[in-house]
Protein backbone atom coordinates (compact mmCIF):
# COMPACT_ATOMS: atom_id res chain seq x y z
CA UNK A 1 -23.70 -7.26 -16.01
CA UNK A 2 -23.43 -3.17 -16.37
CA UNK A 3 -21.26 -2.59 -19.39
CA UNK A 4 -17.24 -1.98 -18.92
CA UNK A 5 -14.92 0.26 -21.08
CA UNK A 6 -12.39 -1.36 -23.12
CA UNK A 7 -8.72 0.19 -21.86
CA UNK A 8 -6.23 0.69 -24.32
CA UNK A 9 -2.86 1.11 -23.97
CA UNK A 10 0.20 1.74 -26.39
CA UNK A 11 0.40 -2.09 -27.36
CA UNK A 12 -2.62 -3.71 -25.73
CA UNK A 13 -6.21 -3.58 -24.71
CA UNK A 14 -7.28 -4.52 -21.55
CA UNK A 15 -11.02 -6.55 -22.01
CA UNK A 16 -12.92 -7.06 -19.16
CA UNK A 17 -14.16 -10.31 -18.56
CA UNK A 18 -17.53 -11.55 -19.19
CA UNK A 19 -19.97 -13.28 -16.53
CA UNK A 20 -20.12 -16.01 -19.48
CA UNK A 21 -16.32 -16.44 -19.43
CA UNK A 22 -15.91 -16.30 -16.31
CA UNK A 23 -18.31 -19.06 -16.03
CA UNK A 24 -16.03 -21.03 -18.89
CA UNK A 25 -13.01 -20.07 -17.20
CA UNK A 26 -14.23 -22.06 -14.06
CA UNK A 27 -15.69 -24.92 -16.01
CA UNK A 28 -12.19 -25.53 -17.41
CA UNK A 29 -10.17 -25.77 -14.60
CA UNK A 30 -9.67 -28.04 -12.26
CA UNK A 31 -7.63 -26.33 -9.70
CA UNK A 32 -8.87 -26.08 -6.61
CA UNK A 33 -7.80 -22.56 -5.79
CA UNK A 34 -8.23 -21.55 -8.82
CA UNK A 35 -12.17 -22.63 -9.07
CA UNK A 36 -12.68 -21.14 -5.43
CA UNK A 37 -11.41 -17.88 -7.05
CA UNK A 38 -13.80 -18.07 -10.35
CA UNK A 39 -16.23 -18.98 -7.83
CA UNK A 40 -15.71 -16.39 -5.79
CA UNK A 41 -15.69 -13.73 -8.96
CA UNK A 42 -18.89 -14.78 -10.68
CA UNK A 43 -20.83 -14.82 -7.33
CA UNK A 44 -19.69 -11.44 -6.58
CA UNK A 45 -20.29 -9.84 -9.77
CA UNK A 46 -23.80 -10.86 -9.83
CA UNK A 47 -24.43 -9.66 -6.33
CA UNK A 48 -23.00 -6.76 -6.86
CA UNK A 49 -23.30 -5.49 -10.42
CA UNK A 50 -22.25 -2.02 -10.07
CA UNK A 51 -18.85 -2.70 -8.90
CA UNK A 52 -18.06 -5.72 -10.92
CA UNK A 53 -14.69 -4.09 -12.34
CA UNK A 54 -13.55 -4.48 -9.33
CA UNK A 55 -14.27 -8.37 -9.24
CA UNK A 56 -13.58 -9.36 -13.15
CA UNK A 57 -10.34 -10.30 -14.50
CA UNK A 58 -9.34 -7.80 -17.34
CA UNK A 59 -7.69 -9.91 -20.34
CA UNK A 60 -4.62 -8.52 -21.64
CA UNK A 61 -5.34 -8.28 -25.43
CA UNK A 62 -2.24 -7.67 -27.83
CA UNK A 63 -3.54 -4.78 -30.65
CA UNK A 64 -2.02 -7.24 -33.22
CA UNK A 65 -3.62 -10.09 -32.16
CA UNK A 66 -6.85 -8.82 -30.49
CA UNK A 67 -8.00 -12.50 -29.99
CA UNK A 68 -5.76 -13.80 -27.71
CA UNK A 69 -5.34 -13.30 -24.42
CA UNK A 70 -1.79 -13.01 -22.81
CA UNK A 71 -2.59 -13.15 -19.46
CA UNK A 72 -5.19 -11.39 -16.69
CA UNK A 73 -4.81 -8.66 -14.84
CA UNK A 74 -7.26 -7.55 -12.01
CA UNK A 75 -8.42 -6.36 -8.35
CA UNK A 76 -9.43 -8.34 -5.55
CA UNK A 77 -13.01 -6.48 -4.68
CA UNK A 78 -13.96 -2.67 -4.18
CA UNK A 79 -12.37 -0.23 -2.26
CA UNK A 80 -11.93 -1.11 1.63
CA UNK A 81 -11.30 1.87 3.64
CA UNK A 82 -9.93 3.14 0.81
CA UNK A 83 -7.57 0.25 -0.19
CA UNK A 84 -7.73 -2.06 -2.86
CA UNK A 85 -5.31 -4.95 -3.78
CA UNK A 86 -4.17 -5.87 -7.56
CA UNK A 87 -2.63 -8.62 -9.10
CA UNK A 88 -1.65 -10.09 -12.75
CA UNK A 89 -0.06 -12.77 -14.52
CA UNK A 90 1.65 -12.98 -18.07
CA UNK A 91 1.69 -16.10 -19.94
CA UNK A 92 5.13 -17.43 -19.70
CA UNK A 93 5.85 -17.16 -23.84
CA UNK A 94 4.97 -13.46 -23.52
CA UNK A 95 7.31 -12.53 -20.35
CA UNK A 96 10.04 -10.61 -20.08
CA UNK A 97 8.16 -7.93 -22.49
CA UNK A 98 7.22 -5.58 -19.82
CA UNK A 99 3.13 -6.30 -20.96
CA UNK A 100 2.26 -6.43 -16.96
CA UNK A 101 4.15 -3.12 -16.82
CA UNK A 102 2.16 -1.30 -19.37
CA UNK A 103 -1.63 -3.42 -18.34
CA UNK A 104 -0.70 -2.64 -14.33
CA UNK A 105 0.08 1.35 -15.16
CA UNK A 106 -3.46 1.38 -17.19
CA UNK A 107 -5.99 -0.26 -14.57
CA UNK A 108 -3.99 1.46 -11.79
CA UNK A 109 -5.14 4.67 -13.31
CA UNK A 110 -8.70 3.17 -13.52
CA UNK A 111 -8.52 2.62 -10.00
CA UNK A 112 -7.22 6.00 -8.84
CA UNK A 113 -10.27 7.33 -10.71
CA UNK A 114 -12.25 6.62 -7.76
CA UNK A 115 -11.61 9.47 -4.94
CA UNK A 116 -12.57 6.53 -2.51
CA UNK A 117 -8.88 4.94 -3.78
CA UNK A 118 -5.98 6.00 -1.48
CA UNK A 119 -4.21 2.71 -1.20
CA UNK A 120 -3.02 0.04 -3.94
CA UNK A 121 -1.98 -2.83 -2.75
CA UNK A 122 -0.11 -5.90 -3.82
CA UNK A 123 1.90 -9.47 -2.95
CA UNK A 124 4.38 -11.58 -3.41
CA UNK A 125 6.42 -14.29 -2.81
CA UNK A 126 9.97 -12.99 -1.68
CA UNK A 127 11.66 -15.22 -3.77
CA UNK A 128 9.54 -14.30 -7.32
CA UNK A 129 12.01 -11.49 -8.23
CA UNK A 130 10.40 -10.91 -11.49
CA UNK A 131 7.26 -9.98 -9.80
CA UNK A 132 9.09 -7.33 -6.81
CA UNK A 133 11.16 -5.74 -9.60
CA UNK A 134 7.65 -5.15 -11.62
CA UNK A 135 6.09 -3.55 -8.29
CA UNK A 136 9.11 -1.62 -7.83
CA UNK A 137 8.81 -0.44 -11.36
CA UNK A 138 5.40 1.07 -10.79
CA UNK A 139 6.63 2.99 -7.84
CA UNK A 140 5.12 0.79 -5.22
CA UNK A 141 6.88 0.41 -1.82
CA UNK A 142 7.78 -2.40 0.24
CA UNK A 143 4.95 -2.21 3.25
CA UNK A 144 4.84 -3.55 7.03
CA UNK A 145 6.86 -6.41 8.62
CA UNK A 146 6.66 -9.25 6.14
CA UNK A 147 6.35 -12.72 6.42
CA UNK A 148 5.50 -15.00 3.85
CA UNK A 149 4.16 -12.80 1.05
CA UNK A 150 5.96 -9.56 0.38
CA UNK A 151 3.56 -6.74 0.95
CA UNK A 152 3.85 -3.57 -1.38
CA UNK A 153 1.55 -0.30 -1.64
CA UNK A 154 1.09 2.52 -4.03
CA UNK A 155 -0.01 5.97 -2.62
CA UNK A 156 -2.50 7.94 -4.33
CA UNK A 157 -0.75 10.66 -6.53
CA UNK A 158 -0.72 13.75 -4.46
CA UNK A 159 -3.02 16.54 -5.99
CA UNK A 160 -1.28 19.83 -6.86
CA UNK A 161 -3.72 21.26 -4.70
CA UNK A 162 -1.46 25.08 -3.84
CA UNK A 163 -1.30 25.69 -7.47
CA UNK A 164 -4.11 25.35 -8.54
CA UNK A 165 -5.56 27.11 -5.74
CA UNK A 166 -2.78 29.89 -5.92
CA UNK A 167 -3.74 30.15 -10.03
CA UNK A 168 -7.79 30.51 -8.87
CA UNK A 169 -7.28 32.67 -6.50
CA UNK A 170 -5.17 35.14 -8.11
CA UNK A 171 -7.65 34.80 -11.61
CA UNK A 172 -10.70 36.07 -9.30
CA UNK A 173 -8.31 38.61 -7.75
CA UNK A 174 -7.22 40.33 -11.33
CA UNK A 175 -11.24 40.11 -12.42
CA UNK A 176 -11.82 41.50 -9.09
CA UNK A 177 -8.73 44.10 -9.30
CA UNK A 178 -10.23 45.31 -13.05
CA UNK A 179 -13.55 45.98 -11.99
CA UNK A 180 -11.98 48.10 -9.01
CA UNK A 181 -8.77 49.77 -10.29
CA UNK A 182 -6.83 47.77 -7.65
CA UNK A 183 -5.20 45.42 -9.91
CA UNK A 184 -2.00 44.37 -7.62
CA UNK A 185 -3.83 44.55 -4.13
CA UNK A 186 -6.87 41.86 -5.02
CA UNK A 187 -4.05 39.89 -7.52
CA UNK A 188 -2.07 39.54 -3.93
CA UNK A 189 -4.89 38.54 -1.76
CA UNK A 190 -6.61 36.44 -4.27
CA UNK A 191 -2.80 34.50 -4.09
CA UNK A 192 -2.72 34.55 -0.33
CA UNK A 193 -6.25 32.98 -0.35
CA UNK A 194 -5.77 30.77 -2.53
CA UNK A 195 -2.20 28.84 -1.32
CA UNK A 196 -4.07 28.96 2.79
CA UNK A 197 -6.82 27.29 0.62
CA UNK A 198 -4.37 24.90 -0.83
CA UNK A 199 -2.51 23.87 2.21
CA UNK A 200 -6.06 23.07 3.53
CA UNK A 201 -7.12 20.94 0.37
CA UNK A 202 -3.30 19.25 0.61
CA UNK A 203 -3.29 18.46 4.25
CA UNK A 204 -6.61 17.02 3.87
CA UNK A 205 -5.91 14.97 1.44
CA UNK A 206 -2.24 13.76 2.89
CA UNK A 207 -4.54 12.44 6.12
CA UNK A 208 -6.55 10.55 3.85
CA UNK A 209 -3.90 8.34 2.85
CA UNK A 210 -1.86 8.27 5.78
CA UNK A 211 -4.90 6.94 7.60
CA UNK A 212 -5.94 4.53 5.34
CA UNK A 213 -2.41 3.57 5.47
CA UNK A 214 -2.37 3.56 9.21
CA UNK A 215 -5.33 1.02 9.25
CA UNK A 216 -3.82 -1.35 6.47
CA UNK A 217 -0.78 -1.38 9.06
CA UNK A 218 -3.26 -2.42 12.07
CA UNK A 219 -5.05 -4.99 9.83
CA UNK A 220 -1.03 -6.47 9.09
CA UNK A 221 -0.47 -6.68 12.48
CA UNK A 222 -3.88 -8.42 13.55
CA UNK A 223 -3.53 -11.42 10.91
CA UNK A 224 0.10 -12.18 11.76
């Protein structure tokens, strides 16, 4: 399996799972579900090895006790027309901590890392109200019609595309203006340039996720 980085945050490190454990973690249980899911995860990540962070389950690791595992915390596949869904679970003595808080912020990050990422999703039963207050704590919003499961996403942070546009363009414009003696003129147009070029880099961008949103809402509507 192609070697994962380790994820730290302030109080935890977030270890993703080996094909070995994985394989341990499915010889131990004798869920049904859960085995299908193990199942499902170690087939996956050795048919497709280059995207197996998308497939493991990262285990929550406390810094002061780097040995045990508090609970998992992971995604359910790659990106899908630039959506993926994420999910975790605290063991009940370390709840009410905020530890899914801090691991979901972390591998959320991870995930927006990838430009193909425009969508996070994730679900829940209506009446776990520890879980909706947790997704509403990391900004996501409640999504589509509902029915059993709660659906929430998470839009892609929007890049600050016009200002960083508007501070290249007028950097080339003051080079520009000191090479020709017309220092305010090419400062101007190099700022003019560069927020039309930022607009363009925004808009683009805002399409992006609304369509990937826009599909996400079709796919809703064609499993109800």
């Amino acid at each position: 399996m192609k070697k994962l980085p380790v994820l730290k945050t302030k109080r935890m490190y977030l270890t993703p799972s080996t094909e070995q454990e994985i394989s341990k973690l499915l010889e131990a249980t004798e869920d049904p579900a859960l085995k299908q899911t193990y199942s499902f995860m170690l087939a996956a990540c050795r048919n497709n090895p280059e995207q197996q962070g998308w497939f493991v389950p990262w285990r929550m690791m406390l810094k002061d006790k780097p040995s045990e595992s508090i609970g998992m915390i992971g995604f359910g596949g790659p990106p899908k027309d630039g959506c993926v869904s994420i999910g975790c679970g605290v063991n009940s003595e370390h709840e009410d901590n905020r530890y899914a808080t801090e691991a979901a912020r972390k591998l959320i990050g991870w995930a927006f890392n990838d430009k193909s990422v425009n969508i996070i999703k994730a679900e829940t039963a209506p009446e776990n109200e520890a879980s909706v207050r947790l997704l509403k704590r990391l900004k996501f919003e409640k999504f589509g019609p509902g029915g059993k499961n709660i659906s929430f996403v998470l839009k892609r942070p929007r890049t600050e595309w016009p200002t960083i546009m508007i501070a290249g363009g007028m950097a080339v414009g003051m080079l520009v203006g000191m090479l020709t003696g017309q220092m305010l003129i090419f400062m101007a147009a190099g700022m003019l340039v560069g927020l039309i070029a930022g607009r363009v880099f925004d808009n683009k961008e805002k399409d992006r996720v609304d369509n990937c949103l826009a599909g996400l809402g079709k796919n809703e509507n064609d499993t109800e």
